[in-house]
N, C-alpha and C. Protein backbone atom coordinates (compact mmCIF):
# COMPACT_ATOMS: atom_id res chain seq x y z
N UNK A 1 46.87 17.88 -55.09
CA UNK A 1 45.55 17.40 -55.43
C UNK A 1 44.57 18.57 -55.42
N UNK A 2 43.76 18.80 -56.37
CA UNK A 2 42.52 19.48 -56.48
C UNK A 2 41.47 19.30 -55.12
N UNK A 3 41.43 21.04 -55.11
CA UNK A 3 40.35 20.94 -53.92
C UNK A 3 39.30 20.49 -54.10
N UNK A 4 38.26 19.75 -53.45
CA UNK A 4 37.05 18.91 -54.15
C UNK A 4 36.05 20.22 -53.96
N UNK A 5 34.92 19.93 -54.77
CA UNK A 5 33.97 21.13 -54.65
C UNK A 5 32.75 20.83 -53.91
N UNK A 6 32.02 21.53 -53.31
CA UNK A 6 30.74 21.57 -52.75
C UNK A 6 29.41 21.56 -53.66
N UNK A 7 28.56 20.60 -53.10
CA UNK A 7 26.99 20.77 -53.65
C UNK A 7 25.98 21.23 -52.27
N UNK A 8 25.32 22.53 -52.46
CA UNK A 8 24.61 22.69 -51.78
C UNK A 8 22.75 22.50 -52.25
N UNK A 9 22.16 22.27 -51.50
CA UNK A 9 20.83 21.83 -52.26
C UNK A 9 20.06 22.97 -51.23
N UNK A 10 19.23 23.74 -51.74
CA UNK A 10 18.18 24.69 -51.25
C UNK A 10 16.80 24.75 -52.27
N UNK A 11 15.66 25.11 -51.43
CA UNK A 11 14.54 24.70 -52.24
C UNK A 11 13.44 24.86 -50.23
N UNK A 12 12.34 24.72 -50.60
CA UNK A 12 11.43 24.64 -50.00
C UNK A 12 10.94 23.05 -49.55
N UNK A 13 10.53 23.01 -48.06
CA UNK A 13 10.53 21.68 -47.31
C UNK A 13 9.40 20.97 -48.74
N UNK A 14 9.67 19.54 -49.11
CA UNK A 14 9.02 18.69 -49.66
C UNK A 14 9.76 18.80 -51.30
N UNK A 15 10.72 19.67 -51.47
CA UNK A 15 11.29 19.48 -52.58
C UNK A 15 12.48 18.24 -52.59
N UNK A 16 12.22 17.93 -51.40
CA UNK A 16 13.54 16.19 -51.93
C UNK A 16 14.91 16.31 -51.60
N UNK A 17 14.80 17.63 -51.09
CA UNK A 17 16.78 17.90 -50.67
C UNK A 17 17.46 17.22 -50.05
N UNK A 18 17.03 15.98 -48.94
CA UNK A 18 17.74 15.27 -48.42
C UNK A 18 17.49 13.42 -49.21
N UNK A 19 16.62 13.40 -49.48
CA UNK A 19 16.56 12.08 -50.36
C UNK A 19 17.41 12.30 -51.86
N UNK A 20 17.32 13.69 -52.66
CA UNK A 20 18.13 13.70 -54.04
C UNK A 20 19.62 14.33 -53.36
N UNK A 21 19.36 14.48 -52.14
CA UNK A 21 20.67 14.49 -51.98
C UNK A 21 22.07 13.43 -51.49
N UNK A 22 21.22 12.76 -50.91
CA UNK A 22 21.93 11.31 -50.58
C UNK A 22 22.06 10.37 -52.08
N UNK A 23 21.57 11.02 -52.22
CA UNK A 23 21.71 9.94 -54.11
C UNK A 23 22.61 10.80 -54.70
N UNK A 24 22.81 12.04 -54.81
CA UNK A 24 23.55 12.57 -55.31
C UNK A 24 24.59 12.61 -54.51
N UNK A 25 25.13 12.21 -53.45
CA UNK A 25 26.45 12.25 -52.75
C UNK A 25 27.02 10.68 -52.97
N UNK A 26 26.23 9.70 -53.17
CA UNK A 26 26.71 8.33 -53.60
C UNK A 26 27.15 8.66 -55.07
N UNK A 27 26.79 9.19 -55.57
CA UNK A 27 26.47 9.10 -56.87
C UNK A 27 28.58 9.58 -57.59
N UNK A 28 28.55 10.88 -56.78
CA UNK A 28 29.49 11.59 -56.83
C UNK A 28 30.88 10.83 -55.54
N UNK A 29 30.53 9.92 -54.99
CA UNK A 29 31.23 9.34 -53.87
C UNK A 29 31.78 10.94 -53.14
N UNK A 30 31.05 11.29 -52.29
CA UNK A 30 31.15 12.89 -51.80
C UNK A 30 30.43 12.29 -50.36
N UNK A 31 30.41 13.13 -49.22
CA UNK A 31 29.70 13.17 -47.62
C UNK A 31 28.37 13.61 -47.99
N UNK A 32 27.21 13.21 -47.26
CA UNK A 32 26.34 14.00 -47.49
C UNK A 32 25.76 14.53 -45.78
N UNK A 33 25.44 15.29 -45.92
CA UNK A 33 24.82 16.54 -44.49
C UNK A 33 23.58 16.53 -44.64
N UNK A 34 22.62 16.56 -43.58
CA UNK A 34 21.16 17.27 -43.85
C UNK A 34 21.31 18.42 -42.70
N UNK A 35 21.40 19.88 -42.58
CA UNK A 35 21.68 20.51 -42.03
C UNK A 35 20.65 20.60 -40.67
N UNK A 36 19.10 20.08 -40.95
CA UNK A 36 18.63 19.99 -39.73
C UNK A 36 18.44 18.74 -38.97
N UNK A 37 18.99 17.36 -39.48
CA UNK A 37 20.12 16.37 -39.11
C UNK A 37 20.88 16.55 -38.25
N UNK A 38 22.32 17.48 -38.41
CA UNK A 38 23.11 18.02 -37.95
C UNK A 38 22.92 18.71 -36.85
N UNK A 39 21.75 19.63 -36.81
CA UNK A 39 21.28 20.26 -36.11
C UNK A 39 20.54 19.64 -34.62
N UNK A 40 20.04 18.62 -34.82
CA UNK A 40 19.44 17.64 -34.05
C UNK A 40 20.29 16.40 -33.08
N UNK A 41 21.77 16.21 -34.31
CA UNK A 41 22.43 15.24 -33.76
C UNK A 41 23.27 16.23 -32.78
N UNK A 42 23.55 17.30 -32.65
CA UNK A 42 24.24 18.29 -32.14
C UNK A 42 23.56 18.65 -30.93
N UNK A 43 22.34 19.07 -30.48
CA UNK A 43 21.31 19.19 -29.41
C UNK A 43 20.94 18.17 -29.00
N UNK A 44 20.55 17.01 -29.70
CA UNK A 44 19.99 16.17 -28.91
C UNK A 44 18.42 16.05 -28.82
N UNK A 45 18.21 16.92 -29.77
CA UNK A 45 16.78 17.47 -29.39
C UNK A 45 16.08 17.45 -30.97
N UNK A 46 14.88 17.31 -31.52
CA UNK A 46 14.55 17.33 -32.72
C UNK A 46 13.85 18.33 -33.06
N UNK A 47 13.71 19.37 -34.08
CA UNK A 47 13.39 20.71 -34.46
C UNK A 47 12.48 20.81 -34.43
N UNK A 48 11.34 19.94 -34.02
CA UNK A 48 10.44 21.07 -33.18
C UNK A 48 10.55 21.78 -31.90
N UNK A 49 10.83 20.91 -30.99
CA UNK A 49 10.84 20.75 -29.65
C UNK A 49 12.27 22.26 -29.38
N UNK A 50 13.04 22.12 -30.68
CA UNK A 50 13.69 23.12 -30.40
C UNK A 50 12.86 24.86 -31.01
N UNK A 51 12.24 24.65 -32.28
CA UNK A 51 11.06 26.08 -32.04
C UNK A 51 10.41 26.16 -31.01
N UNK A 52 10.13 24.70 -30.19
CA UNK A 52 9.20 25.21 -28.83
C UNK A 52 10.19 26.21 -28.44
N UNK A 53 11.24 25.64 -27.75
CA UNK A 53 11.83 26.01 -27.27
C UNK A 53 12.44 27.49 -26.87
N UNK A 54 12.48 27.91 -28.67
CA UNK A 54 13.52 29.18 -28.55
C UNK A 54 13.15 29.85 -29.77
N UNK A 55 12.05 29.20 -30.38
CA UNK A 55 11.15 30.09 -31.13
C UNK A 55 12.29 29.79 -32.71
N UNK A 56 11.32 30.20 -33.68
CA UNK A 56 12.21 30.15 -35.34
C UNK A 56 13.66 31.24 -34.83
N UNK A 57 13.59 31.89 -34.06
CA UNK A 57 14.69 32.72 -34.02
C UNK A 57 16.57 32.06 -33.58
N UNK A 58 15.97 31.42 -32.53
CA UNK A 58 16.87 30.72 -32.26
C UNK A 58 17.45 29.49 -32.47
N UNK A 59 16.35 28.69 -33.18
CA UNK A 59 16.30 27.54 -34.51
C UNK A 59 17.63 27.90 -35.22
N UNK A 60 16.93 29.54 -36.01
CA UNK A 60 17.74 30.17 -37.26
C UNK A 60 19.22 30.21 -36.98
N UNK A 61 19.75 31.05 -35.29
CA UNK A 61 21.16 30.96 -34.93
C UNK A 61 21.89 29.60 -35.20
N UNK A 62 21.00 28.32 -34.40
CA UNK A 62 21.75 27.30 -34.68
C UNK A 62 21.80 27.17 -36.03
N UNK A 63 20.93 26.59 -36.89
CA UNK A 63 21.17 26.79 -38.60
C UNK A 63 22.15 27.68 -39.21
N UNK A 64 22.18 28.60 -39.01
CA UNK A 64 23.28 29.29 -39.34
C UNK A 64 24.66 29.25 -39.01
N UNK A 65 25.25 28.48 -37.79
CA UNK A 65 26.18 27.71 -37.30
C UNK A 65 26.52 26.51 -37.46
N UNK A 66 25.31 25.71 -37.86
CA UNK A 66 25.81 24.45 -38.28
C UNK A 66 26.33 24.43 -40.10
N UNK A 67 25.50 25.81 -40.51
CA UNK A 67 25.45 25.56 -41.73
C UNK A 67 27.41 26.37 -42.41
N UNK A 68 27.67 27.00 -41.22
CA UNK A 68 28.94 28.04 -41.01
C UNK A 68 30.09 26.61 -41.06
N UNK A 69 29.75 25.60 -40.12
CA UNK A 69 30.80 24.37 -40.14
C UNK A 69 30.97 23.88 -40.73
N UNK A 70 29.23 23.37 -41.77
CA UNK A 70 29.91 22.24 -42.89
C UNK A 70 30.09 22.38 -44.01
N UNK A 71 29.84 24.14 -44.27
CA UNK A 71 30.19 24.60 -45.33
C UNK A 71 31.86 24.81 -45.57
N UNK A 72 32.77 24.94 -44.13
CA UNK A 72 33.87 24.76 -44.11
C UNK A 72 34.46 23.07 -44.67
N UNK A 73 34.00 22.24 -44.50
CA UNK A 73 34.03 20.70 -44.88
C UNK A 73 34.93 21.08 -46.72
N UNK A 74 34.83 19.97 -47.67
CA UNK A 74 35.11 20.25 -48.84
C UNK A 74 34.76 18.58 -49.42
N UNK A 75 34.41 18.57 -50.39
CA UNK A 75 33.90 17.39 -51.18
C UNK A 75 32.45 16.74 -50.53
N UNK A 76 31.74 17.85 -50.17
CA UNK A 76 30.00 17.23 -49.48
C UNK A 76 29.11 17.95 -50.20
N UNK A 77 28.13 17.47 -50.23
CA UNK A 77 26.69 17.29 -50.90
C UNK A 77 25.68 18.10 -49.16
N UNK A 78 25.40 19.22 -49.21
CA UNK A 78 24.88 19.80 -47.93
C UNK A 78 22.95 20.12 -48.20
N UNK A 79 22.46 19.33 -47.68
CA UNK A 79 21.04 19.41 -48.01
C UNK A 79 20.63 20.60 -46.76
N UNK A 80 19.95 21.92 -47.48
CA UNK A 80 19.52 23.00 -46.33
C UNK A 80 18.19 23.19 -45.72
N UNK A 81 18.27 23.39 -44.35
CA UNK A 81 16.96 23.52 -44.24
C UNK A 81 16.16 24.50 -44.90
N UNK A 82 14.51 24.66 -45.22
CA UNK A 82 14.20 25.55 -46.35
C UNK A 82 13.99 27.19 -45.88
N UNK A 83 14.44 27.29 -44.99
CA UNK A 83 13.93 28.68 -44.28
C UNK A 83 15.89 29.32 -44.25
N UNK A 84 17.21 28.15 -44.21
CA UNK A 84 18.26 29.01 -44.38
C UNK A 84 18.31 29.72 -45.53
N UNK A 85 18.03 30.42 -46.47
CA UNK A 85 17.88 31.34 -47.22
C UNK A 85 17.57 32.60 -46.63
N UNK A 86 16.85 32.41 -45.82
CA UNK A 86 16.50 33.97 -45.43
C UNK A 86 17.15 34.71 -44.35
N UNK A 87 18.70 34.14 -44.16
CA UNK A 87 19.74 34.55 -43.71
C UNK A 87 20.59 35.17 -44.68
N UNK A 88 20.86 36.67 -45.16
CA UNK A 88 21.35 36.69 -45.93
C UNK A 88 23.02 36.68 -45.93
N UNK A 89 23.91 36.38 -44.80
CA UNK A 89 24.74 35.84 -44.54
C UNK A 89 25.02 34.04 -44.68
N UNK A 90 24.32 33.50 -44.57
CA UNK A 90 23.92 32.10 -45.16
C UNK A 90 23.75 32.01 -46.62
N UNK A 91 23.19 32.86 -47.37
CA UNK A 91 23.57 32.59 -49.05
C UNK A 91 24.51 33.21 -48.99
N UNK A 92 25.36 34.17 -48.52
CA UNK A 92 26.44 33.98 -48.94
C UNK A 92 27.62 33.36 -49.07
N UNK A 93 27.75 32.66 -48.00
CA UNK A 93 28.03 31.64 -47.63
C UNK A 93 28.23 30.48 -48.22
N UNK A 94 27.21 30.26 -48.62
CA UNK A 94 26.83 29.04 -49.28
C UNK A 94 27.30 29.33 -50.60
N UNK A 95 27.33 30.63 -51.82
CA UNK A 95 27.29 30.68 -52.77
C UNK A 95 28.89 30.61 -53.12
N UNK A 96 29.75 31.20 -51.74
CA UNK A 96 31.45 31.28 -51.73
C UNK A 96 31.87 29.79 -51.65
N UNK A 97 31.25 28.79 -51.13
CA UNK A 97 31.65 28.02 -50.62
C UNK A 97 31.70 26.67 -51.50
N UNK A 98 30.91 26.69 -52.73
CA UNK A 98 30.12 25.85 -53.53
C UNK A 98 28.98 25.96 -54.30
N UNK A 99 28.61 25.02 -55.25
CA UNK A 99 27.48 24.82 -56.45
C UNK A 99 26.28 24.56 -55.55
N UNK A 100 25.13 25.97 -55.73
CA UNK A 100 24.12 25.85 -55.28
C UNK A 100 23.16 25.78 -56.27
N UNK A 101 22.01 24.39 -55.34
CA UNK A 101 21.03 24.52 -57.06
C UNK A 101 20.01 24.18 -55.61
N UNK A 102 19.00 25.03 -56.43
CA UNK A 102 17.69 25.18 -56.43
C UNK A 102 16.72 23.72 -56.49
N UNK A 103 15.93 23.50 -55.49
CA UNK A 103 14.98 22.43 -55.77
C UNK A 103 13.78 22.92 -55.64
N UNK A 104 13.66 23.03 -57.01
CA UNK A 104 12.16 24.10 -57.09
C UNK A 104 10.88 22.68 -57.33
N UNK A 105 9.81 23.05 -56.47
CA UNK A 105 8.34 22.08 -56.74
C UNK A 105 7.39 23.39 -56.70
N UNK A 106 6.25 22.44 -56.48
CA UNK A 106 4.73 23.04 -56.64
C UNK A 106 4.35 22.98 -55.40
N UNK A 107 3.81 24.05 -54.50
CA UNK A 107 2.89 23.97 -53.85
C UNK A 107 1.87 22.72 -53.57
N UNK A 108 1.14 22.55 -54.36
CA UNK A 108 0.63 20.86 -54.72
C UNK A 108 1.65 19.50 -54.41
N UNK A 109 2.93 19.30 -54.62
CA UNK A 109 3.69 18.63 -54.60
C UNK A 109 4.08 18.76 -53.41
N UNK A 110 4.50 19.97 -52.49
CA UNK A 110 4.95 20.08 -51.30
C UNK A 110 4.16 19.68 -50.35
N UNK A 111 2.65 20.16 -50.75
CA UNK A 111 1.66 19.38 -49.59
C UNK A 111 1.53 18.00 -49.56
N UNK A 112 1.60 17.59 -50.64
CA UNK A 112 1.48 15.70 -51.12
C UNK A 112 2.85 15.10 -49.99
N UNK A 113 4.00 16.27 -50.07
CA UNK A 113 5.10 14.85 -49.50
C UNK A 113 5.09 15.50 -48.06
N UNK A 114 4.40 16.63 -47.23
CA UNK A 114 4.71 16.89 -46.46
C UNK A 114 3.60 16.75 -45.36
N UNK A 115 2.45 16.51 -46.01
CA UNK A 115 0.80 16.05 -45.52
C UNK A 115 0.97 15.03 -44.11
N UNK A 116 1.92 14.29 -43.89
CA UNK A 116 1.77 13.45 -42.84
C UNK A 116 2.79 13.46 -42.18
N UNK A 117 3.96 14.40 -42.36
CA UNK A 117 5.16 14.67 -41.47
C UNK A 117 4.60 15.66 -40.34
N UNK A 118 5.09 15.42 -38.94
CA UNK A 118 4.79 16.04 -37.81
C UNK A 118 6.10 16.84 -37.73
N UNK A 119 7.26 16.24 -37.90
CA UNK A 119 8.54 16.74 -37.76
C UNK A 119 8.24 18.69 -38.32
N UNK A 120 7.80 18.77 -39.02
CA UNK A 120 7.79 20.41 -40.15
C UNK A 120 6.98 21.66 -38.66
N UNK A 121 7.36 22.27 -38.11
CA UNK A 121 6.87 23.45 -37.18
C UNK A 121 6.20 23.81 -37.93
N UNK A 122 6.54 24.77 -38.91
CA UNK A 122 5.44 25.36 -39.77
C UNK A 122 4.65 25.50 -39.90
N UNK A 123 4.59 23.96 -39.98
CA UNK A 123 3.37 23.21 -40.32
C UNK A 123 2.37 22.80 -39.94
N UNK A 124 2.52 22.74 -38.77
CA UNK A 124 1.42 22.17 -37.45
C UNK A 124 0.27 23.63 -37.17
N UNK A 125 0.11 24.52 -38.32
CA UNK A 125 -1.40 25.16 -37.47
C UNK A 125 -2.62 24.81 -38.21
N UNK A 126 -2.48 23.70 -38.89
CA UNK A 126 -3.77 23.50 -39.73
C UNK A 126 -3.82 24.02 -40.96
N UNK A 127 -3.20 24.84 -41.81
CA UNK A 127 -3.36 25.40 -42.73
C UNK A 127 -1.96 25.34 -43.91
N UNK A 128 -1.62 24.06 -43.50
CA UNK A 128 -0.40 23.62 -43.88
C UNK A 128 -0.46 24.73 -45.89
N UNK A 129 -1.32 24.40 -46.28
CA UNK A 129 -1.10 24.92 -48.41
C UNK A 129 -1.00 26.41 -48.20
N UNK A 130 -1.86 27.37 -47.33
CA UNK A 130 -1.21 28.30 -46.81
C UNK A 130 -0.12 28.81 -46.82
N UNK A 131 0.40 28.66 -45.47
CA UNK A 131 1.38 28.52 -44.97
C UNK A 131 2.88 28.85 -45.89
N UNK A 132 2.64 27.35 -46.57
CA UNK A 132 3.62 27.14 -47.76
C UNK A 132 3.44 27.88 -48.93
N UNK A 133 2.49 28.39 -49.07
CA UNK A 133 2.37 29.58 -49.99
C UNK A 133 3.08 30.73 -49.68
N UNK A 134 2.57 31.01 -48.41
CA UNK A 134 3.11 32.08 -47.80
C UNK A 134 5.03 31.78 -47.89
N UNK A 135 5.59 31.26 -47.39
CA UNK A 135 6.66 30.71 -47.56
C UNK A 135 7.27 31.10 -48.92
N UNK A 136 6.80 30.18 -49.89
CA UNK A 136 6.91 30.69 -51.62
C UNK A 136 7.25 32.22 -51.62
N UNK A 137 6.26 32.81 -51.39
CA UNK A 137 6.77 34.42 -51.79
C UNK A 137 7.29 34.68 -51.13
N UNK A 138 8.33 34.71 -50.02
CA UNK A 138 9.04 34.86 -49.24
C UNK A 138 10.56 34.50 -49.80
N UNK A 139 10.46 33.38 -50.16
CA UNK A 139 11.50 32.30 -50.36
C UNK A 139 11.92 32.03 -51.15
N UNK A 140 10.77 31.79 -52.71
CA UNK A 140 11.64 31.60 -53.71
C UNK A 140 12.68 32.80 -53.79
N UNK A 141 12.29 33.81 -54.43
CA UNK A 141 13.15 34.96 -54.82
C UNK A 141 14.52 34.68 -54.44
N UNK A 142 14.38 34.20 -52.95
CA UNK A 142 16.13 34.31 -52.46
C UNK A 142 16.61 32.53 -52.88
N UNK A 143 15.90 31.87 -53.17
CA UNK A 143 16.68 30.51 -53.50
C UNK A 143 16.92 30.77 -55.31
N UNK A 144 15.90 31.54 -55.98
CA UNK A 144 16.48 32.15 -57.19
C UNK A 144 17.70 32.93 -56.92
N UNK A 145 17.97 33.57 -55.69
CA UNK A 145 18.86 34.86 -55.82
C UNK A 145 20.32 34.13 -55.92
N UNK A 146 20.53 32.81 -54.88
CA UNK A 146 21.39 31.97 -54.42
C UNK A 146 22.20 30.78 -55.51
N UNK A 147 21.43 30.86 -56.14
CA UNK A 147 21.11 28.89 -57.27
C UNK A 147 22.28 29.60 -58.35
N UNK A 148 23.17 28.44 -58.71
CA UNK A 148 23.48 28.49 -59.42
C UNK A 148 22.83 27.73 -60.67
N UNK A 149 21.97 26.48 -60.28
CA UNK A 149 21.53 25.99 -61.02
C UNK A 149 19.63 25.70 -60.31
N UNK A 150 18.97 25.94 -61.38
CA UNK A 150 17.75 25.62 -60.93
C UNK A 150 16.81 24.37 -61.70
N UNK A 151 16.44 23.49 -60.91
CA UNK A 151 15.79 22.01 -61.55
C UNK A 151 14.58 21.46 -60.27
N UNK A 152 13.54 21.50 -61.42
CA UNK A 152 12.15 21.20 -60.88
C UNK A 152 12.07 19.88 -60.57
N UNK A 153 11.67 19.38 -59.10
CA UNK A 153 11.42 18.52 -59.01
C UNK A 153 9.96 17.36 -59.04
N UNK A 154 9.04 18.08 -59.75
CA UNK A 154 8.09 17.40 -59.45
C UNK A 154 7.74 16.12 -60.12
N UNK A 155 8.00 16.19 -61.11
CA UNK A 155 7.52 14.44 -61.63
C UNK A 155 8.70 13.74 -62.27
N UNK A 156 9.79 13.98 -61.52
CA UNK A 156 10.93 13.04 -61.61
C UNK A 156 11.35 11.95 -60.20
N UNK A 157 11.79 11.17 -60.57
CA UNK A 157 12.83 10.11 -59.10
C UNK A 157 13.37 11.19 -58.72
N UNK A 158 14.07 11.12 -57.74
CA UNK A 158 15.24 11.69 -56.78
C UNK A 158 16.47 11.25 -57.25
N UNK A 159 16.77 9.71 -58.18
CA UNK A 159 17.76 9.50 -58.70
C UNK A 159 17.82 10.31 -60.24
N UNK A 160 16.50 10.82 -60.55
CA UNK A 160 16.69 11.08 -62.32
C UNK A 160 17.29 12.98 -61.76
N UNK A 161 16.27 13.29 -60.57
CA UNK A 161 17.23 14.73 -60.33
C UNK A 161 17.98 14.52 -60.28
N UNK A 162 19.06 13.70 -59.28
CA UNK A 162 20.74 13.83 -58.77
C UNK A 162 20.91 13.53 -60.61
N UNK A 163 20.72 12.73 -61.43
CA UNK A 163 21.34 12.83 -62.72
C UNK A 163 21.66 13.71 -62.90
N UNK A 164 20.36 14.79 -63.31
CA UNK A 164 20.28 15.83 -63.96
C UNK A 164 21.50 16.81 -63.26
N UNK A 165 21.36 16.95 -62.29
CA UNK A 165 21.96 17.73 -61.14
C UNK A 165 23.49 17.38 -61.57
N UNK A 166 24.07 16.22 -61.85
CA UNK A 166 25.36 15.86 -62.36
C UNK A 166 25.83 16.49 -63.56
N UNK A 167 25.09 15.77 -64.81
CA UNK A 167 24.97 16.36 -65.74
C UNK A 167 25.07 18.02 -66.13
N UNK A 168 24.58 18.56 -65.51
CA UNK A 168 24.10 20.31 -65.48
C UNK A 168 25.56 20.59 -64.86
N UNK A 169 25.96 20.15 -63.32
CA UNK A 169 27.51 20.45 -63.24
C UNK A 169 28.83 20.14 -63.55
N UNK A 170 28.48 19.44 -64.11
CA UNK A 170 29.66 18.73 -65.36
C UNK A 170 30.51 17.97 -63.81
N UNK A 171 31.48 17.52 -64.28
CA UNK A 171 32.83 16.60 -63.50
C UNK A 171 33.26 17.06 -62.52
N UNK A 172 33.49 16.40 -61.57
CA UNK A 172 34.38 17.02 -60.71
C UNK A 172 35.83 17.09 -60.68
């Protein structure tokens, strides 16, 4: 039997990676992961409380370990947190391992879905459009560097992306 293949989803927090990704793992009858999910069901603890904790640095170790396990998995749909990119052992990773696509939005769009989540560290100094700007130039470049495929999410469903997202990778 054919080895099944991997979908990895990377993009910046409020681009939809874990909602177009659960649609896209039904879609494909595949597992789906949210890596800071994983991360949480594993500690016990929910990602802020773990930046209190041990700062983005030690966040990043775990991320990079959880993201080391389920990239070993085969036939899953792995939604990333938006800051694993800037591990550059983590895109590679990710790019050996499986079809990485890009969930590119707007600034504008990211603040709209991320405006009332407490869960986002980042996010909590008041200057949330900032912030995420700042982020952007940081970040895209390496989720361009990573993507095999890149698709904008802003004024589509989460089911018309996972389409597209099908479509663009042909069959499994």
């Amino acid at each position: 039997m054919a080895e099944k293949r991997n979908i990895f989803l990377v993009g910046p927090m409020g681009a939809g990676k874990s909602t177009i990704g659960r649609h896209l793992a039904d879609e494909l009858h595949l597992d789906f992961f949210d890596s800071d999910q994983e991360i949480e069901r594993r500690t016990g603890a929910d990602i802020a409380w773990i930046f209190d904790l041990e700062g983005e640095e030690g966040f990043r170790k775990r991320e990079e370990n959880v993201i080391y396990d389920l990239t070993d998995k085969q036939g899953i749909v792995l939604a990333t947190g938006g800051g694993s990119v800037m591990n550059k052992a983590v895109r590679n990773r990710l790019s050996a391992r499986g079809i990485v696509v890009y969930l590119q939005t707007t600034i504008d769009k990211q603040v709209a879905r991320t405006q009332r989540d407490k869960r986002r560290p980042l996010l909590q100094n008041g200057e949330p459009e900032a912030v995420l700007r700042e982020l952007a130039d940081i970040r895209n470049p390496l989720y361009e560097e990573v993507a095999d495929y890149v698709i904008d999410t802003d004024d589509q469903s989460a089911r018309a992306v996972a389409n597209q997202i099908i479509s663009k990778i042909g069959q499994f």
